[in-house]
PDB file of N, CA and C in Angstrom:
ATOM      1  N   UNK A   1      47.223 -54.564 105.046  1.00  0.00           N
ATOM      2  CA  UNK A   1      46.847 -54.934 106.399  1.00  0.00           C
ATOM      3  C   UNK A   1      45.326 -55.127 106.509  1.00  0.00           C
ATOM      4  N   UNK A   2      44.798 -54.384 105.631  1.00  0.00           N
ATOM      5  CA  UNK A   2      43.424 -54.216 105.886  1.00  0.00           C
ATOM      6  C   UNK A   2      42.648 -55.494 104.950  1.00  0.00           C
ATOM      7  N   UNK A   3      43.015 -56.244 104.093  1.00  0.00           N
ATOM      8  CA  UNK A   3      42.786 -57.059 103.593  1.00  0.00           C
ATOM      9  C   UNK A   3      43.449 -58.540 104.078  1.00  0.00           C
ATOM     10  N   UNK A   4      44.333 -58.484 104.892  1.00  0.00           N
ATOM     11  CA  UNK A   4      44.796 -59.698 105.541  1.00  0.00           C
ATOM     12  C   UNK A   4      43.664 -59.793 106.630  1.00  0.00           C
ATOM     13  N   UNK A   5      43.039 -58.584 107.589  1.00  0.00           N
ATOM     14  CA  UNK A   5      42.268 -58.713 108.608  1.00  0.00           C
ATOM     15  C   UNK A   5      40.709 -59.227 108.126  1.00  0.00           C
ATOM     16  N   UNK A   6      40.266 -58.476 106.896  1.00  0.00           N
ATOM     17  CA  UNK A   6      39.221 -59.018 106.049  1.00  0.00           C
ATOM     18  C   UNK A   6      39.501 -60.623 106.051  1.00  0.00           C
ATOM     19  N   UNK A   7      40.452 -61.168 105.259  1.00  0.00           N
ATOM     20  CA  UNK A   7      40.569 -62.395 104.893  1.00  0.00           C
ATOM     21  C   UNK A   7      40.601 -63.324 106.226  1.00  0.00           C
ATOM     22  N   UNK A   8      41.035 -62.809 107.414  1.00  0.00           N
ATOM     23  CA  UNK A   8      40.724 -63.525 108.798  1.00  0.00           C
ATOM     24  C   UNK A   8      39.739 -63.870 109.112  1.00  0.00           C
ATOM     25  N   UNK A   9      39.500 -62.253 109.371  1.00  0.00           N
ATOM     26  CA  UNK A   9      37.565 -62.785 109.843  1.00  0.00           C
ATOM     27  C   UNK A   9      36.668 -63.700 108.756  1.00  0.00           C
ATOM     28  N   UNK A  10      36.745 -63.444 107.626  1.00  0.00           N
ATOM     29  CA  UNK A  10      36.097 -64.308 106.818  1.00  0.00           C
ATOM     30  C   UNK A  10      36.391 -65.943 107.019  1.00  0.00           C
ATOM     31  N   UNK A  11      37.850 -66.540 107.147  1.00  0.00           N
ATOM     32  CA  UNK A  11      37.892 -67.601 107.612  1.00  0.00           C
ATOM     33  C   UNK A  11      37.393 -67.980 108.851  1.00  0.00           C
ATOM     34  N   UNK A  12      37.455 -66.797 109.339  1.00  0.00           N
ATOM     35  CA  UNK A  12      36.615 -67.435 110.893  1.00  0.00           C
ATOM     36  C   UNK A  12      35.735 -67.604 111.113  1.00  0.00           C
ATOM     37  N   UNK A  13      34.757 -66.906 110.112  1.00  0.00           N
ATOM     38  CA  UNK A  13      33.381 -67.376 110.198  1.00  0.00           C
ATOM     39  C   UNK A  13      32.690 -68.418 109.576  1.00  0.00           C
ATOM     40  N   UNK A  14      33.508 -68.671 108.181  1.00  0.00           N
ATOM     41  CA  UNK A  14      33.436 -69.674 107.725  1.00  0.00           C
ATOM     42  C   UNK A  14      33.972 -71.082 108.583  1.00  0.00           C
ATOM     43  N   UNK A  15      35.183 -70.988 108.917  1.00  0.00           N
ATOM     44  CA  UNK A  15      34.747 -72.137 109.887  1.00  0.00           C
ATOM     45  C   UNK A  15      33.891 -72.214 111.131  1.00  0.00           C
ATOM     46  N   UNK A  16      33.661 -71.298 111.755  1.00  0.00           N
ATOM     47  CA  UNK A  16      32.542 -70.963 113.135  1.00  0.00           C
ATOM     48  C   UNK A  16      31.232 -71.850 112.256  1.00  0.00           C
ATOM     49  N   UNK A  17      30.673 -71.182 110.723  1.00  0.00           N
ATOM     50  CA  UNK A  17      29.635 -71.877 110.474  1.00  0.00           C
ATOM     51  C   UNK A  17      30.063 -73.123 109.633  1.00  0.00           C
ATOM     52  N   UNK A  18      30.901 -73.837 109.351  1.00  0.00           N
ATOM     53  CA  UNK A  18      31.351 -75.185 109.231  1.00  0.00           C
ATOM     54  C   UNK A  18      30.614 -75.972 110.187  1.00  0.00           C
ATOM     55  N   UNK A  19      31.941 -75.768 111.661  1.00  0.00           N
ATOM     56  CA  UNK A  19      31.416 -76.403 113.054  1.00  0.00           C
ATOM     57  C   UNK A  19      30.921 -76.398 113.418  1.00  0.00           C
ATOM     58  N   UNK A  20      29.283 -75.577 113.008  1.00  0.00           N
ATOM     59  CA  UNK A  20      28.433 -75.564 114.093  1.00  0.00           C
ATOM     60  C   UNK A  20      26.981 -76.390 113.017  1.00  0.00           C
ATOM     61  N   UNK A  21      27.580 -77.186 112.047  1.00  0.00           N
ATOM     62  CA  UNK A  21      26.205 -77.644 111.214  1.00  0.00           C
ATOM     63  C   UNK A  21      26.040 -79.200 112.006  1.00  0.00           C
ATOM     64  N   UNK A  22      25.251 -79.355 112.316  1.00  0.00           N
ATOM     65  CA  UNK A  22      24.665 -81.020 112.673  1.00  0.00           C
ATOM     66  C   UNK A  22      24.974 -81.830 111.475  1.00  0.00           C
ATOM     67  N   UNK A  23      25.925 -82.644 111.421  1.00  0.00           N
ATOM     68  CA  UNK A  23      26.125 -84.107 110.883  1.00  0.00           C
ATOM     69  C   UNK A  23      25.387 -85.109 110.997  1.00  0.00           C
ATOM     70  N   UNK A  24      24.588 -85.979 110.314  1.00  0.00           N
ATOM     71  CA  UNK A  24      24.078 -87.371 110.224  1.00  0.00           C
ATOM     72  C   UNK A  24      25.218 -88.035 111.194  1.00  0.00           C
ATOM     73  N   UNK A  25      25.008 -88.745 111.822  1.00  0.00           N
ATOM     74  CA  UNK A  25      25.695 -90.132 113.023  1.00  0.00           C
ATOM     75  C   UNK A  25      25.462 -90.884 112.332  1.00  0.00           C
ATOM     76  N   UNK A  26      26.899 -91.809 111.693  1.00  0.00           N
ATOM     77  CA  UNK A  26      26.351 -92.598 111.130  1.00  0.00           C
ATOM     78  C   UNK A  26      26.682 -94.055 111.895  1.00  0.00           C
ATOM     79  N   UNK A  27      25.661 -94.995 111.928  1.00  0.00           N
ATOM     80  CA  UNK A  27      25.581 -96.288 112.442  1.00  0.00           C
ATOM     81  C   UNK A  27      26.799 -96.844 112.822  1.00  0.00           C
ATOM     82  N   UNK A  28      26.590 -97.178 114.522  1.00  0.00           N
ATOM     83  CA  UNK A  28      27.742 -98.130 115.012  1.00  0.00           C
ATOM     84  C   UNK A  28      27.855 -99.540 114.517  1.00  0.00           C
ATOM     85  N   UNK A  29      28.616 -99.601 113.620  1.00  0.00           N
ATOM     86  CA  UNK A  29      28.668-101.152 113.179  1.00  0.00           C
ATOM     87  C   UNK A  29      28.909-102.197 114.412  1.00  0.00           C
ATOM     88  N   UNK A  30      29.165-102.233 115.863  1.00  0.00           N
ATOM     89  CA  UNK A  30      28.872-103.062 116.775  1.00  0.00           C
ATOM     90  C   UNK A  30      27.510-103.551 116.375  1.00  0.00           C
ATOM     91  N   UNK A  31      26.345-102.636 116.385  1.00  0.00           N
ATOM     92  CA  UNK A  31      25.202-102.796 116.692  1.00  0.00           C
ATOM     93  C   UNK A  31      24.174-102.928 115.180  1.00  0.00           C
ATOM     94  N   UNK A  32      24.742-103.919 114.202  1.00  0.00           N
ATOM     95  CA  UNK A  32      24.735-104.216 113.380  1.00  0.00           C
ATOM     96  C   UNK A  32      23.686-105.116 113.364  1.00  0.00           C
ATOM     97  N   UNK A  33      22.210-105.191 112.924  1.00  0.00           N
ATOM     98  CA  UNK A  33      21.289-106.143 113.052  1.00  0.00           C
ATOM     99  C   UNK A  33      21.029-107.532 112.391  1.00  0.00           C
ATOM    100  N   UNK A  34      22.014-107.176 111.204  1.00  0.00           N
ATOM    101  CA  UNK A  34      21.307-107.918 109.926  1.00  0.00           C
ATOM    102  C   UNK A  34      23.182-109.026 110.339  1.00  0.00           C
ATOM    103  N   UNK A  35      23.044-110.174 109.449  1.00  0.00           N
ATOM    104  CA  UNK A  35      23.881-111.030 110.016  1.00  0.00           C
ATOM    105  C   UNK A  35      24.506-111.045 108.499  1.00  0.00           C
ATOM    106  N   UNK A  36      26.294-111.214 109.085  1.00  0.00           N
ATOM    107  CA  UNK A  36      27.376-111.033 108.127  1.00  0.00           C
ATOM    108  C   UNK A  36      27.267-112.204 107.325  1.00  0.00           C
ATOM    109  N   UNK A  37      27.605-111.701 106.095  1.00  0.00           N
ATOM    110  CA  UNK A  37      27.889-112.988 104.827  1.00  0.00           C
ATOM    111  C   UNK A  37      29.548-113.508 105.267  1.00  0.00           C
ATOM    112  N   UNK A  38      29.204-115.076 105.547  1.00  0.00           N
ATOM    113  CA  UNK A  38      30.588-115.489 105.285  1.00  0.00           C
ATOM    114  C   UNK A  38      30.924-115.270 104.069  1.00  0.00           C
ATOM    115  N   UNK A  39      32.931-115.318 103.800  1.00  0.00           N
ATOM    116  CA  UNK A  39      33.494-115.460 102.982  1.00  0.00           C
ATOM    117  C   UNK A  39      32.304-116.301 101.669  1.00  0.00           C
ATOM    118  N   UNK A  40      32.324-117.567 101.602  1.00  0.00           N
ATOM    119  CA  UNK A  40      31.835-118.049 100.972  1.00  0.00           C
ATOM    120  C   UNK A  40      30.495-117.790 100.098  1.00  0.00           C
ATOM    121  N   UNK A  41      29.803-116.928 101.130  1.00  0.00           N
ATOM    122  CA  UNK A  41      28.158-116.335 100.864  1.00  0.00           C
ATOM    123  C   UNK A  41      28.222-114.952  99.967  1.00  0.00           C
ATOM    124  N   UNK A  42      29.471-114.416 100.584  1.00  0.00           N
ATOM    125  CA  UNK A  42      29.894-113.428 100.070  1.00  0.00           C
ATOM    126  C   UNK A  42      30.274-113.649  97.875  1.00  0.00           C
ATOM    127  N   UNK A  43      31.023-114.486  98.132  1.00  0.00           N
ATOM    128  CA  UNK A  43      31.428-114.407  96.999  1.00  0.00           C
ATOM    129  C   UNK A  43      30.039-115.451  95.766  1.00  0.00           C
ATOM    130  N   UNK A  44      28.802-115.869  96.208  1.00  0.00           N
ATOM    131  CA  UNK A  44      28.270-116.608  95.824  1.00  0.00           C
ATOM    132  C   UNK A  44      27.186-115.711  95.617  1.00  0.00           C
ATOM    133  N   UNK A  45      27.121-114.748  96.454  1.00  0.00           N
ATOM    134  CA  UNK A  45      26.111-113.283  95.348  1.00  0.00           C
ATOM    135  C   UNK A  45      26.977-112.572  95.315  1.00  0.00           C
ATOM    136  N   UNK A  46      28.139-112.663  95.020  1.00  0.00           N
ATOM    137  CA  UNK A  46      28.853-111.552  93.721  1.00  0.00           C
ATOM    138  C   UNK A  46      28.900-112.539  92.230  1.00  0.00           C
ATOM    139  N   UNK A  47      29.098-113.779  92.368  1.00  0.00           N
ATOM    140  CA  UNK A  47      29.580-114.439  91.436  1.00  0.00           C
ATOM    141  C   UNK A  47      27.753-114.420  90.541  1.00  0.00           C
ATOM    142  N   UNK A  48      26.441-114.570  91.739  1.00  0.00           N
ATOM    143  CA  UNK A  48      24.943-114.580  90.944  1.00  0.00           C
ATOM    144  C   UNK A  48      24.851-112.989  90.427  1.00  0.00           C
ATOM    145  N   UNK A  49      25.118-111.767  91.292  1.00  0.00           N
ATOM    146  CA  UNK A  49      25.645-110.658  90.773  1.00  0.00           C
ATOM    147  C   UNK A  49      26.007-110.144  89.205  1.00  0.00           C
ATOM    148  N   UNK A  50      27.365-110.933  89.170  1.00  0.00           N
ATOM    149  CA  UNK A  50      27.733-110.773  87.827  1.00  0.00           C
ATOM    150  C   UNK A  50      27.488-112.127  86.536  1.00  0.00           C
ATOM    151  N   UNK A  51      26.174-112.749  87.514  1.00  0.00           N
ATOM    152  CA  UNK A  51      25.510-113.672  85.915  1.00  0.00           C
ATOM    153  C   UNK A  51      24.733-113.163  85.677  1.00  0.00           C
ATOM    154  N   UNK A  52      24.035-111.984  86.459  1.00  0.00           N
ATOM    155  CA  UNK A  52      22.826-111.890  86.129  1.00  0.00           C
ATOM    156  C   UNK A  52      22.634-111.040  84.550  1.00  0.00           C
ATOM    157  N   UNK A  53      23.993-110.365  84.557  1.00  0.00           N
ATOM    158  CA  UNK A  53      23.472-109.901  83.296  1.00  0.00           C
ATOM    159  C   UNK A  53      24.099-110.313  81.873  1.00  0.00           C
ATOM    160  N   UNK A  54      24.818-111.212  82.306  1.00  0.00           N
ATOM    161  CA  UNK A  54      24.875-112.444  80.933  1.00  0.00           C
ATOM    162  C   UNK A  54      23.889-112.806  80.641  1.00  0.00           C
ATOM    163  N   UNK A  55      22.765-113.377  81.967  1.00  0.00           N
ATOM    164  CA  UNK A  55      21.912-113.994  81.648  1.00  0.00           C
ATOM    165  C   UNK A  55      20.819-112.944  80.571  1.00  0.00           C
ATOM    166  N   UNK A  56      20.650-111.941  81.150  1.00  0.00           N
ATOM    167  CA  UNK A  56      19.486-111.463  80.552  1.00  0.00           C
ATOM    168  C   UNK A  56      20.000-110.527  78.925  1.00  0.00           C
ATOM    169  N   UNK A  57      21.736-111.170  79.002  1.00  0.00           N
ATOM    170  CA  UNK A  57      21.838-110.853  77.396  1.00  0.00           C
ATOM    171  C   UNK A  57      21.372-112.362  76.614  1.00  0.00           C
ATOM    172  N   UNK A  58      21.806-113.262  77.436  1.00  0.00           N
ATOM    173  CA  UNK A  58      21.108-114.502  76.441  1.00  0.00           C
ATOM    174  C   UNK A  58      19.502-114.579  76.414  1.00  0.00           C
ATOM    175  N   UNK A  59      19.221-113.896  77.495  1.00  0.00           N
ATOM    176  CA  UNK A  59      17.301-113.977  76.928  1.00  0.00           C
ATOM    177  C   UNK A  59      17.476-113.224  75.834  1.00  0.00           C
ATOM    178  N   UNK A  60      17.895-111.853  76.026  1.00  0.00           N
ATOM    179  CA  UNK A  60      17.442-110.988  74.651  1.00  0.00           C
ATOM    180  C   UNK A  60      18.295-111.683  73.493  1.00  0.00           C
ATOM    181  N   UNK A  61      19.207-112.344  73.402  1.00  0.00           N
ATOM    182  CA  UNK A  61      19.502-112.860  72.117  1.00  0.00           C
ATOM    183  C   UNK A  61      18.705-113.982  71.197  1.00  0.00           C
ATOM    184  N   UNK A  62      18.297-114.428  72.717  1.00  0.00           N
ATOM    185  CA  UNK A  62      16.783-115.408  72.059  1.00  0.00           C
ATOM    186  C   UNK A  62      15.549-115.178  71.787  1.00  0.00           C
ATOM    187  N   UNK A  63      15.084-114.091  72.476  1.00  0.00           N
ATOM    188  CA  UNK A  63      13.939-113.155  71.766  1.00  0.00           C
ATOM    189  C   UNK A  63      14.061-112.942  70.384  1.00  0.00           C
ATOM    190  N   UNK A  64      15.248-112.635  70.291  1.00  0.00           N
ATOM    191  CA  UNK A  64      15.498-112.118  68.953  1.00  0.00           C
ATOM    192  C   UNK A  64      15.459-113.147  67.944  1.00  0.00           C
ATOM    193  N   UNK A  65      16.199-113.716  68.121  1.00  0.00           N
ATOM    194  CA  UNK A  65      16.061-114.965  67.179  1.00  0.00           C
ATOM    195  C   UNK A  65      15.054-115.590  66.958  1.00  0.00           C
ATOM    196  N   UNK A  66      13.960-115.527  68.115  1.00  0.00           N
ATOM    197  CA  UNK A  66      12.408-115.898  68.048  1.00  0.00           C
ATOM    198  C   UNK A  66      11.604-114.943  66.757  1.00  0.00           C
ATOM    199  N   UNK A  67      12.280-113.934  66.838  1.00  0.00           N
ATOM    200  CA  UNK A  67      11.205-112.900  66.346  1.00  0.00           C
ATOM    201  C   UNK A  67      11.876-112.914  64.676  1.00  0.00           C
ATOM    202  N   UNK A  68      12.685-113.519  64.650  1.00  0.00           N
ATOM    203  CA  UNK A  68      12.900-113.267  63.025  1.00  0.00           C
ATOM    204  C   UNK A  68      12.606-114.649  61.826  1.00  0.00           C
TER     205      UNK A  68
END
């Protein structure tokens, strides 16, 4: 009994100090400043995204080949 009443109060305080910590608010996306990528824009820096680092394996493959 005396360890079920322990184990109470301990949850209770643990949540008492859970609920009572201040959370970050995070941003109402209504009030969104910056302007949405269409579909199209969207996928045209994912597609420069994932060249970019092809590209900079073909520089270093040509460095290399420079240097030998």
């Amino acid at each position: 009994m005396h360890k079920t009443k322990l184990a109470l109060i301990t949850i209770a305080c643990h949540l008492a100090a859970c609920s009572s910590q201040n959370y970050q608010q995070l941003p109402d996306l209504v009030k969104v400043p910056e302007k949405l990528l269409s579909k199209d824009e969207q996928q045209a820096r994912i597609n420069d995204m994932a060249a970019r680092p092809r590209a900079k394996e073909v520089q270093a493959e040509k460095e290399i080949q420079e240097t030998k």
